[in-house]
C-alpha atoms as a PDB file:
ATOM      1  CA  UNK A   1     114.710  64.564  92.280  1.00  0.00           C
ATOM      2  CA  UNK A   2     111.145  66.138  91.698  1.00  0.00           C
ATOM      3  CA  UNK A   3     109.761  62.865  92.641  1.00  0.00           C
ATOM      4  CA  UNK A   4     111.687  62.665  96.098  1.00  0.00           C
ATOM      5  CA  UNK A   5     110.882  66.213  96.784  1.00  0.00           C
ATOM      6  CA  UNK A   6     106.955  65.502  96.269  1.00  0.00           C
ATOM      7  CA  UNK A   7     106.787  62.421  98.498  1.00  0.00           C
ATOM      8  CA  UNK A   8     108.493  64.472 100.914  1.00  0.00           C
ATOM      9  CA  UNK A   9     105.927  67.414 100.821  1.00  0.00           C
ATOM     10  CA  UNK A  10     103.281  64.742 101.206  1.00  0.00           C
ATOM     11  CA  UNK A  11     105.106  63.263 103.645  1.00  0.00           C
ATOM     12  CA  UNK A  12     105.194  65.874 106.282  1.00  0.00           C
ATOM     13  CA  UNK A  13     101.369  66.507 105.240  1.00  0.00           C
ATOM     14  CA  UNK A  14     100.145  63.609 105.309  1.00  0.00           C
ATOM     15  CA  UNK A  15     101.917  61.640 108.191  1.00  0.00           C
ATOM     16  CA  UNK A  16     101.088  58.333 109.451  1.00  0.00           C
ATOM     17  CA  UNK A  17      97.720  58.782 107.382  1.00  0.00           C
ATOM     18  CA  UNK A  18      94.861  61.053 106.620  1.00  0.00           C
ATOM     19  CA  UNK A  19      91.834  60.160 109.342  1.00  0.00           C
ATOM     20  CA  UNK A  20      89.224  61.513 106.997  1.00  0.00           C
ATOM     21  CA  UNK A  21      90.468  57.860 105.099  1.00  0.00           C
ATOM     22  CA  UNK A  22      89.351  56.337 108.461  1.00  0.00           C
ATOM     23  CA  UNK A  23      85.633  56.721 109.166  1.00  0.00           C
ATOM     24  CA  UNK A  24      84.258  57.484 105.127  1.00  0.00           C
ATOM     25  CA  UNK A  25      84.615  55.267 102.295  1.00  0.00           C
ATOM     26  CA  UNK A  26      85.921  56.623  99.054  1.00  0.00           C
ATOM     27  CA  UNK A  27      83.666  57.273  96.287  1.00  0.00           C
ATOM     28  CA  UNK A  28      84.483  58.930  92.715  1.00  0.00           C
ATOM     29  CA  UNK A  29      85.027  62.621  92.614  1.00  0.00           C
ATOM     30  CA  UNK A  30      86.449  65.231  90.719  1.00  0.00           C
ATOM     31  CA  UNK A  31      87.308  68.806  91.991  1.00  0.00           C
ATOM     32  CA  UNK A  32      88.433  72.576  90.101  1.00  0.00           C
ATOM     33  CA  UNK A  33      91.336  74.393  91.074  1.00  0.00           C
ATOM     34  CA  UNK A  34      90.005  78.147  90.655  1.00  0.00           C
ATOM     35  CA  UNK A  35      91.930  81.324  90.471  1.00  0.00           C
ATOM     36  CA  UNK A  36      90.680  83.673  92.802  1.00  0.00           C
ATOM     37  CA  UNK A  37      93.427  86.661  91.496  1.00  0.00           C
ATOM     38  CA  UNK A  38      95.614  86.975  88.555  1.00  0.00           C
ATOM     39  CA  UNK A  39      98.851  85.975  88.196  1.00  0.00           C
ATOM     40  CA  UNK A  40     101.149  83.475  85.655  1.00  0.00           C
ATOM     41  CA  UNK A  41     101.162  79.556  86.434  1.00  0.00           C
ATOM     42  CA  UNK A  42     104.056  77.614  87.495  1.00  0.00           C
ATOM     43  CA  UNK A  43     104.224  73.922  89.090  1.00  0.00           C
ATOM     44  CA  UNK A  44     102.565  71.990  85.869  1.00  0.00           C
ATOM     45  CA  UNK A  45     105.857  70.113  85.834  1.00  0.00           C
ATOM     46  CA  UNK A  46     105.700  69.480  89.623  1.00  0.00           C
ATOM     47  CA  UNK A  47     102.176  68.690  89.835  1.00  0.00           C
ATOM     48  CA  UNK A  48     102.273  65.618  87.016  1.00  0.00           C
ATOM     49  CA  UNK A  49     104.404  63.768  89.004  1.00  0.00           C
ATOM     50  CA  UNK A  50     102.121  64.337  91.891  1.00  0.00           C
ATOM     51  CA  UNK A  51      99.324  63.135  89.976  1.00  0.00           C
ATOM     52  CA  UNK A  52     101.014  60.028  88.849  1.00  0.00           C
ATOM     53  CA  UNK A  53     101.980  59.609  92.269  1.00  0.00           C
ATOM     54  CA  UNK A  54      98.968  59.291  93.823  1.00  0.00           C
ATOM     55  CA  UNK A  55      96.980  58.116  90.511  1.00  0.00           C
ATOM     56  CA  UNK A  56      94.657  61.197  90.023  1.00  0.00           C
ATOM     57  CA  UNK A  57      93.899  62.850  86.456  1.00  0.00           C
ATOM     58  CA  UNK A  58      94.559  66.402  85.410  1.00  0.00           C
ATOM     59  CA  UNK A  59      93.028  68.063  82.770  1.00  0.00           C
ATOM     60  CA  UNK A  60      94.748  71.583  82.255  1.00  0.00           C
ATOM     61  CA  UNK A  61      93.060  74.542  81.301  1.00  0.00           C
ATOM     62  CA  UNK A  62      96.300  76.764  81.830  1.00  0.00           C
ATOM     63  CA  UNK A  63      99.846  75.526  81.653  1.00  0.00           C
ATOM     64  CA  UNK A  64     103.091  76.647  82.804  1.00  0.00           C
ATOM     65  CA  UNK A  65     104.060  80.396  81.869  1.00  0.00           C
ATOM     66  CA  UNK A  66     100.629  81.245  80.638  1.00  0.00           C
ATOM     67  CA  UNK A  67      98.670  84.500  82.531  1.00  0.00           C
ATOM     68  CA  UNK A  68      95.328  83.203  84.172  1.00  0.00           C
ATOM     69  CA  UNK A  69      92.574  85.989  85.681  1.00  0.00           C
ATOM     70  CA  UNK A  70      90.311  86.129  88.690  1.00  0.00           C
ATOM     71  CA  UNK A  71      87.849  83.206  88.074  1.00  0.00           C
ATOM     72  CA  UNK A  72      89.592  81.137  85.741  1.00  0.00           C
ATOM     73  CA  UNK A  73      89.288  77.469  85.763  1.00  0.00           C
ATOM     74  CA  UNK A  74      93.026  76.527  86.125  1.00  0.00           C
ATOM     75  CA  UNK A  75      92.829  72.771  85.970  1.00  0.00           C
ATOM     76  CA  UNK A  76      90.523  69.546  86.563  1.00  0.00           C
ATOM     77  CA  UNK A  77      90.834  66.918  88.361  1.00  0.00           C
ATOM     78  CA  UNK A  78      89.349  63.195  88.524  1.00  0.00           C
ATOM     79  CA  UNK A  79      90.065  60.504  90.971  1.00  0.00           C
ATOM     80  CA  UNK A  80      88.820  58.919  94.077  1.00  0.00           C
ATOM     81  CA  UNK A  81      87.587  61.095  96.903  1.00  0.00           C
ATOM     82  CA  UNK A  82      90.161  60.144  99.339  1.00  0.00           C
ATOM     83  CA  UNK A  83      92.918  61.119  96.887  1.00  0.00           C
ATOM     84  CA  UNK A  84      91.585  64.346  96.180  1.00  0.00           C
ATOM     85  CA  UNK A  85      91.194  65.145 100.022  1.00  0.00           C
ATOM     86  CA  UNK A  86      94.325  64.020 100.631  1.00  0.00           C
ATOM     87  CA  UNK A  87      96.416  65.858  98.302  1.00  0.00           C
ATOM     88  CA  UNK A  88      94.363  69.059  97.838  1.00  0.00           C
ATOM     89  CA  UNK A  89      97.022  71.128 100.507  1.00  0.00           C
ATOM     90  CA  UNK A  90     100.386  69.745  98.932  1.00  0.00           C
ATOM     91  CA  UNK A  91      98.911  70.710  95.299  1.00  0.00           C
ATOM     92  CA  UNK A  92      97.575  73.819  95.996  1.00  0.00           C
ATOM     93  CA  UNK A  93     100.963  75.174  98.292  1.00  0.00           C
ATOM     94  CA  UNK A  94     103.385  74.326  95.450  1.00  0.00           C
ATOM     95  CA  UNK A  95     100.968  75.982  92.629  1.00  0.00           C
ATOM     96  CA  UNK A  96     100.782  78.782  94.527  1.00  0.00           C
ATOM     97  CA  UNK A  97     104.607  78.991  95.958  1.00  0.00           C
ATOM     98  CA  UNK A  98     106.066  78.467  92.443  1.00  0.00           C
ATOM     99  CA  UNK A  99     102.703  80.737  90.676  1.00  0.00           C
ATOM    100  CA  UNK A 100     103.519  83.368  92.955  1.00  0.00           C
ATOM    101  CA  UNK A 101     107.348  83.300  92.178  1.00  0.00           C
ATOM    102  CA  UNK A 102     106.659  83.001  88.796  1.00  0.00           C
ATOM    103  CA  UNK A 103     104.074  86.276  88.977  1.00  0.00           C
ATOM    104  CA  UNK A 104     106.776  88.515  90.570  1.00  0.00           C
ATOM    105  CA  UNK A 105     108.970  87.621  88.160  1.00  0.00           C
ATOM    106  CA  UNK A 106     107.175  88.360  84.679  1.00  0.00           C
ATOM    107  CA  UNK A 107     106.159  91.774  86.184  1.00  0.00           C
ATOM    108  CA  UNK A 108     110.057  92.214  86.284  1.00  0.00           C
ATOM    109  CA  UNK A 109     110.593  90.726  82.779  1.00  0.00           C
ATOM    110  CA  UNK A 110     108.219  92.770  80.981  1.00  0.00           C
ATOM    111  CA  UNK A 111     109.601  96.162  82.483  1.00  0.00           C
ATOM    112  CA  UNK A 112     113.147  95.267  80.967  1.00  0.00           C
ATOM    113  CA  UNK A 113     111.800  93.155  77.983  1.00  0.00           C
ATOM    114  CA  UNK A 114     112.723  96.316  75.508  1.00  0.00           C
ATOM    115  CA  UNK A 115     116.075  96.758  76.224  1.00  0.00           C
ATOM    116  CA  UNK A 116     117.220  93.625  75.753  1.00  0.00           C
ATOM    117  CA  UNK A 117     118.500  92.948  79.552  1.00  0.00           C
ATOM    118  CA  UNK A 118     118.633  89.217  80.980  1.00  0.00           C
ATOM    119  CA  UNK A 119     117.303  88.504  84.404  1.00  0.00           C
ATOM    120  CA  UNK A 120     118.645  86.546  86.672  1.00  0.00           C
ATOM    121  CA  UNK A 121     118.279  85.027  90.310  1.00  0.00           C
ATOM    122  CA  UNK A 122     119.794  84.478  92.995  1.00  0.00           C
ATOM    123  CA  UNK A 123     121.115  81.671  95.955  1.00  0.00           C
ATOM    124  CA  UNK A 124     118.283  83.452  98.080  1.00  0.00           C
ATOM    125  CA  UNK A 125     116.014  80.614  98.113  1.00  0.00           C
ATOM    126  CA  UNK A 126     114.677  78.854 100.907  1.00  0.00           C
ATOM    127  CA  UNK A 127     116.337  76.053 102.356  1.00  0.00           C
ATOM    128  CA  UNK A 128     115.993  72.948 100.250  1.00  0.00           C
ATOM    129  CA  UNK A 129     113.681  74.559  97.804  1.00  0.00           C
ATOM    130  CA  UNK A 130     115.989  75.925  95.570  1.00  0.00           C
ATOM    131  CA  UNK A 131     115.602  74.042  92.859  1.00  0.00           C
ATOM    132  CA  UNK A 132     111.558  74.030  93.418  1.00  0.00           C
ATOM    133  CA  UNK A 133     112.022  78.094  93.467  1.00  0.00           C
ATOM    134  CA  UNK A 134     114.523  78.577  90.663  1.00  0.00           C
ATOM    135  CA  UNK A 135     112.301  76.189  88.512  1.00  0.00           C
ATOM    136  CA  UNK A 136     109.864  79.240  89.301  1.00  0.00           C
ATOM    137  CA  UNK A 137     111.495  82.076  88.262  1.00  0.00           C
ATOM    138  CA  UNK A 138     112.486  80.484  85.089  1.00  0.00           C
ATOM    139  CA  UNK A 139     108.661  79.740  84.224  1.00  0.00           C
ATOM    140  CA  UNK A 140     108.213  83.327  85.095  1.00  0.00           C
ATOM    141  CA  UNK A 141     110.869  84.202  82.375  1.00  0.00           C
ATOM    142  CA  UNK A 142     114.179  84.964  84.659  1.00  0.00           C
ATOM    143  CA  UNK A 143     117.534  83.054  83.806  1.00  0.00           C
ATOM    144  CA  UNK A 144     118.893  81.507  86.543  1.00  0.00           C
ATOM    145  CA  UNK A 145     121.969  82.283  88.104  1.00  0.00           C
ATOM    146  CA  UNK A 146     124.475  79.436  89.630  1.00  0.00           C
ATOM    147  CA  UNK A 147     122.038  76.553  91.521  1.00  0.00           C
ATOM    148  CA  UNK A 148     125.334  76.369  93.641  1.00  0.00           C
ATOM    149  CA  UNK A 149     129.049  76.688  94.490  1.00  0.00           C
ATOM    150  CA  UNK A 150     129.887  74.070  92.326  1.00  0.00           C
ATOM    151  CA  UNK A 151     128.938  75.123  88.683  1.00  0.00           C
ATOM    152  CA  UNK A 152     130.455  78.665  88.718  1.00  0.00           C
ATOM    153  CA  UNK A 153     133.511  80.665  90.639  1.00  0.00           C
ATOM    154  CA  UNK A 154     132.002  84.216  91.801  1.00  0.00           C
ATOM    155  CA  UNK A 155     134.576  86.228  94.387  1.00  0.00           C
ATOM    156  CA  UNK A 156     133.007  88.450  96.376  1.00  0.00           C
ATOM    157  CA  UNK A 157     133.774  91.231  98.600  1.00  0.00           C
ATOM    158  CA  UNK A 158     134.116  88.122 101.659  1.00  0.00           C
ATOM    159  CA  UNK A 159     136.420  85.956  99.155  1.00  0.00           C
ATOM    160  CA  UNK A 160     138.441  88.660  98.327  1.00  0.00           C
ATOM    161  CA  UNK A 161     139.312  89.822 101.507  1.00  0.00           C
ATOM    162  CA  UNK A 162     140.917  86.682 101.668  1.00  0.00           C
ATOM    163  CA  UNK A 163     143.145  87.194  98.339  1.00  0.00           C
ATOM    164  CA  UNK A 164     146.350  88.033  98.435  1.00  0.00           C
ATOM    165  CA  UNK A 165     146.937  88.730  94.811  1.00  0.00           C
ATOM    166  CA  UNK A 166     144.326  88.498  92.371  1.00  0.00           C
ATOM    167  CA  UNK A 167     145.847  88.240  89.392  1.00  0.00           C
ATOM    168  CA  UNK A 168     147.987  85.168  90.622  1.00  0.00           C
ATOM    169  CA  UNK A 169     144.998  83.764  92.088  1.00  0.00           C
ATOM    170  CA  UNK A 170     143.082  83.978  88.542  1.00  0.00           C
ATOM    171  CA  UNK A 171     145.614  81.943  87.079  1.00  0.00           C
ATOM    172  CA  UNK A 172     145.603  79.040  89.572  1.00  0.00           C
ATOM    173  CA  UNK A 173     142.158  79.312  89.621  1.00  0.00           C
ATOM    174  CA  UNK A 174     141.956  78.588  85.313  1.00  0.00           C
ATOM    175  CA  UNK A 175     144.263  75.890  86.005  1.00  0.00           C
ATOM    176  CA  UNK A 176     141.596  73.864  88.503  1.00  0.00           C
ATOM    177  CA  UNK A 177     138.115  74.630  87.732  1.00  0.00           C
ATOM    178  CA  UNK A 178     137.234  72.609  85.085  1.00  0.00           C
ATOM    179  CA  UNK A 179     137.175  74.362  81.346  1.00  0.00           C
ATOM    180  CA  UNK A 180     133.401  75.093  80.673  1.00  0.00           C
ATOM    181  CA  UNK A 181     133.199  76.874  84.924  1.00  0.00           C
ATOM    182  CA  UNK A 182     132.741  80.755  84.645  1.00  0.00           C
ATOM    183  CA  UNK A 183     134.758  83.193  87.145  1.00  0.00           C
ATOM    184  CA  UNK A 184     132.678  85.667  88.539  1.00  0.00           C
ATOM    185  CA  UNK A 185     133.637  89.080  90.135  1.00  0.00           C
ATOM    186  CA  UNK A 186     132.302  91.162  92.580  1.00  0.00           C
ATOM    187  CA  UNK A 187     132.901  95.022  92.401  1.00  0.00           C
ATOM    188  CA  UNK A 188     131.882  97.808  94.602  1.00  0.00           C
ATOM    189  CA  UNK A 189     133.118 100.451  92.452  1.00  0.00           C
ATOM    190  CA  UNK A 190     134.669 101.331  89.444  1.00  0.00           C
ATOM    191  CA  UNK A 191     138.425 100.593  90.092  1.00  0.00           C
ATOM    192  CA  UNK A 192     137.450  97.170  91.167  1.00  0.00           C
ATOM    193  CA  UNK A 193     135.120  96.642  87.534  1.00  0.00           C
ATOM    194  CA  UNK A 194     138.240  97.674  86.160  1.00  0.00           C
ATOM    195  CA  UNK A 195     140.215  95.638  87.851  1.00  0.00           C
ATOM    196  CA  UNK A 196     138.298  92.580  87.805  1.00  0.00           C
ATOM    197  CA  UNK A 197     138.207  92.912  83.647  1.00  0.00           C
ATOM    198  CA  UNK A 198     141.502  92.895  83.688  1.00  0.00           C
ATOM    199  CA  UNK A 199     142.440  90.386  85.910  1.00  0.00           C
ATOM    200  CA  UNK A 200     140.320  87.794  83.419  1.00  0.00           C
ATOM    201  CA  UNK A 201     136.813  87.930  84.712  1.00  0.00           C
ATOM    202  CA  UNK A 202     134.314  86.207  82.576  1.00  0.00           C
ATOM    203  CA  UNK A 203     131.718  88.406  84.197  1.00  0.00           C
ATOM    204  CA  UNK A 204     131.809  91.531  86.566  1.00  0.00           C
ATOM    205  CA  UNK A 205     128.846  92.134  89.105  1.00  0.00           C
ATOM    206  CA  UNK A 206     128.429  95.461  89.970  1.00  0.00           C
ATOM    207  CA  UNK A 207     127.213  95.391  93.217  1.00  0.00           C
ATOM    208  CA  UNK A 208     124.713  98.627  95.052  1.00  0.00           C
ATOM    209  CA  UNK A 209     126.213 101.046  92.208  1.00  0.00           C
ATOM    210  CA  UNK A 210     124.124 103.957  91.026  1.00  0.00           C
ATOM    211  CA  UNK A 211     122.828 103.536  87.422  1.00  0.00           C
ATOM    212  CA  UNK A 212     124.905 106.741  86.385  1.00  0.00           C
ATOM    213  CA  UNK A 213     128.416 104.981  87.180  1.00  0.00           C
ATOM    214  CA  UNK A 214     126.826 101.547  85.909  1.00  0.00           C
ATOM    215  CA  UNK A 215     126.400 103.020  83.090  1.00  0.00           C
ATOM    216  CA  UNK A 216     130.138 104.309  82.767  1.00  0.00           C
ATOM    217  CA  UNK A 217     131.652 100.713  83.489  1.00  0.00           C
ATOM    218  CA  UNK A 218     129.212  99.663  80.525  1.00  0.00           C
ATOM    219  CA  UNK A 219     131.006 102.164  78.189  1.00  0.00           C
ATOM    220  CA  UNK A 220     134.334 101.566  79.368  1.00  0.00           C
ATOM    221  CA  UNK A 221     133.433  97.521  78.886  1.00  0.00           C
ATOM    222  CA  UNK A 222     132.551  98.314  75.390  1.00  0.00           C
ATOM    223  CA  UNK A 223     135.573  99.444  74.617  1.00  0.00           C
ATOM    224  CA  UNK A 224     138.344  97.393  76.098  1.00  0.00           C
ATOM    225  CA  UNK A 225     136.532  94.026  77.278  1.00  0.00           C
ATOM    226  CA  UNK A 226     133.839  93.718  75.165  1.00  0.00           C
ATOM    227  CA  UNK A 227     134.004  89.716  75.798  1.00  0.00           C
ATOM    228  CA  UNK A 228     133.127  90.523  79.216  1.00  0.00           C
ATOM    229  CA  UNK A 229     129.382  90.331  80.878  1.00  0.00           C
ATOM    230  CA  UNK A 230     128.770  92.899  83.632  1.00  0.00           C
ATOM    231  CA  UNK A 231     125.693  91.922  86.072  1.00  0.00           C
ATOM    232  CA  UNK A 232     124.159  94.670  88.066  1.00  0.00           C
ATOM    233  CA  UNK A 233     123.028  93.582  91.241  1.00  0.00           C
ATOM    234  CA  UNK A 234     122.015  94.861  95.023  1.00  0.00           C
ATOM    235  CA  UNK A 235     118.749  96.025  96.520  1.00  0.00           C
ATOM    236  CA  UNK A 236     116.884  96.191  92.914  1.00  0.00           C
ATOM    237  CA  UNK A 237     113.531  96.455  92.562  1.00  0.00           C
ATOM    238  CA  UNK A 238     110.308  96.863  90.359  1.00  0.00           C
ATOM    239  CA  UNK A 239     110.742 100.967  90.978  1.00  0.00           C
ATOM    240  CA  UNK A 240     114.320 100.769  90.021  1.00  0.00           C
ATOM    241  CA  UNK A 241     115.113  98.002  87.855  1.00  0.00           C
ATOM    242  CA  UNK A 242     114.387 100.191  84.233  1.00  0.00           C
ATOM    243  CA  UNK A 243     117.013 102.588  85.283  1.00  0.00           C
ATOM    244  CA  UNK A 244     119.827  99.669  85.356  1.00  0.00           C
ATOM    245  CA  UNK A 245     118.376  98.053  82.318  1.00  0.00           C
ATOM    246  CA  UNK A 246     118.894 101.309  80.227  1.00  0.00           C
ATOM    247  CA  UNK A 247     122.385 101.237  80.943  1.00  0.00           C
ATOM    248  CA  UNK A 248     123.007  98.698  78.591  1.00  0.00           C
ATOM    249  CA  UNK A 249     124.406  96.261  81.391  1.00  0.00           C
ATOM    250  CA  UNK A 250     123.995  92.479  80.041  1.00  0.00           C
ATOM    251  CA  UNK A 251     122.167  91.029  83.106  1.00  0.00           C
ATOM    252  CA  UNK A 252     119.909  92.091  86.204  1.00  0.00           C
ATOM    253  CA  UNK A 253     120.077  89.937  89.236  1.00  0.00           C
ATOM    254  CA  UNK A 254     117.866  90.408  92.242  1.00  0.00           C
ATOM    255  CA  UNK A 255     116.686  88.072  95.313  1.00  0.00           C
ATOM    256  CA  UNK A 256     113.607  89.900  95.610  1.00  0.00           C
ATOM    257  CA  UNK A 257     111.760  87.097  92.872  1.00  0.00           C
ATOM    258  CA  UNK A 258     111.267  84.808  95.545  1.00  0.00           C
ATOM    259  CA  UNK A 259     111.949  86.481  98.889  1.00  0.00           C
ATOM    260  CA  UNK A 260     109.490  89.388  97.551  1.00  0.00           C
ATOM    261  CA  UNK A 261     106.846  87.074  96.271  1.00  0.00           C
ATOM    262  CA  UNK A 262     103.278  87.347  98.137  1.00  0.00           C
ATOM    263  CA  UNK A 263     101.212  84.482  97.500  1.00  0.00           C
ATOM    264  CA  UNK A 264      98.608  84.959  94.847  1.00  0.00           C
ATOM    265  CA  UNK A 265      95.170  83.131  95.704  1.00  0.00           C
ATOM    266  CA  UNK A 266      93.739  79.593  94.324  1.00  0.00           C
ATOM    267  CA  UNK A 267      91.240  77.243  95.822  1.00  0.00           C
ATOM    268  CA  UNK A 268      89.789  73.909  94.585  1.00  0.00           C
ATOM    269  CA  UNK A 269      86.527  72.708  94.629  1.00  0.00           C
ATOM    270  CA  UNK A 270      85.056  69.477  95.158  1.00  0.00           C
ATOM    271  CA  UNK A 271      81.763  69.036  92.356  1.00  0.00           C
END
């Protein structure tokens, strides 16, 4: 899959063929990708296959999840000159796409490291990138949430307007998703945590609530569901995301890790 997705991105960058390739011969050449502001890497995983692709060498200097400052010598690389040329924009936009995501996201992390608080994100990725941006977050130290409709059951407000009944629902439902799939219930408000514990959730999302009644579902979850995870979710951010975590709620998600992210700055340079 990462290898499909790579040919692709050269693909559509490279098209029928670079012209520089047309009217220079290649010679040997190496190159530095430098950091030119701070952040945490992300794409090592991506950019080995893209190096065996095309037949290029890397020699790291900082690997995925490690911080990197202003000036720092993030990698090497060895090849031909064409090679170099050729590939320089397709490296350089996914280290910096997935470095940026991966930024955003440890600033996140470390506000809600102390209370023990999982985050998570979303289905708010770009179209066919979501594995590319969830691989991201995770190197920036989120958990991801479902990659799709397929490997979890989450109602929410638009599915359950279409409910009838959601207790008998629940049951059909454990009858036909397979045994390991999670159900997953929105909630507006309190009544509808409630209900949604009762009816058999495996986890309630709390959707836009106020930390002060968040907090009150997560007391009233330790005490009759306490098998039960409760998700806090809607329009969270790096202002307001301590305030959830300190309600004790078992997981944080938020879009804003990749929607939010504003690319950091790298360049390479040829020696």
């Amino acid at each position: 899959m990462i290898e499909q997705f790579i040919r692709d991105v050269l693909a559509e960058d490279v098209g029928r063929g670079d012209l520089y390739a047309r009217v220079s011969a290649p010679v040997p050449a190496s190159a530095k990708i430098i950091a030119k502001s701070e952040g945490v890497l992300a794409g090592e995983e991506y950019l080995s296959v893209l190096a065996r692709i095309e037949g290029f060498i890397i020699v790291w200097h900082r690997y995925d999840g490690e911080r990197f400052a202003k000036g720092d010598v993030l990698m090497e690389l060895s090849g031909d000159s064409h090679t170099l040329l050729r590939i320089e924009r397709t490296l350089l936009n996914m280290l910096l796409h997935a470095s940026s995501i991966a930024t955003l996201t440890r600033k996140y992390v470390d506000i809600i490291a102390p209370y023990g608080t999982k985050l998570l994100d979303t289905r708010k990725t770009r179209p066919l990138l979501r594995n590319f941006e969830k691989y991201a977050t995770r190197i920036g130290g989120a958990t991801n949430h479902r990659m799709g409709l397929d490997d979890a059951l989450m109602l929410k407000d638009t599915h359950l307007k279409t409910i009838e009944n959601l207790e008998s629902f629940m049951d059909e439902a454990r009858r036909k998703i397979p045994f390991t799939s999670k159900i997953e219930i929105e909630a507006e408000d309190e009544e509808m945590a409630k209900r949604a514990m009762a009816a058999g959730a495996d986890i309630v999302m709390c959707d836009n609530m106020p930390p002060k009644a968040l907090a009150e579902i997560v007391a009233y979850k330790r005490e009759c569901y306490p098998g039960v995870l409760l998700e806090a979710s809607g329009n969270i951010s790096l202002d307001t995301i301590e305030s959830y975590a300190a309600t004790g709620v078992d997981a944080i998600s938020t879009g804003s890790l990749i929607h939010q992210a504003a690319w950091i700055d790298m360049s390479m340079k040829m020696n």
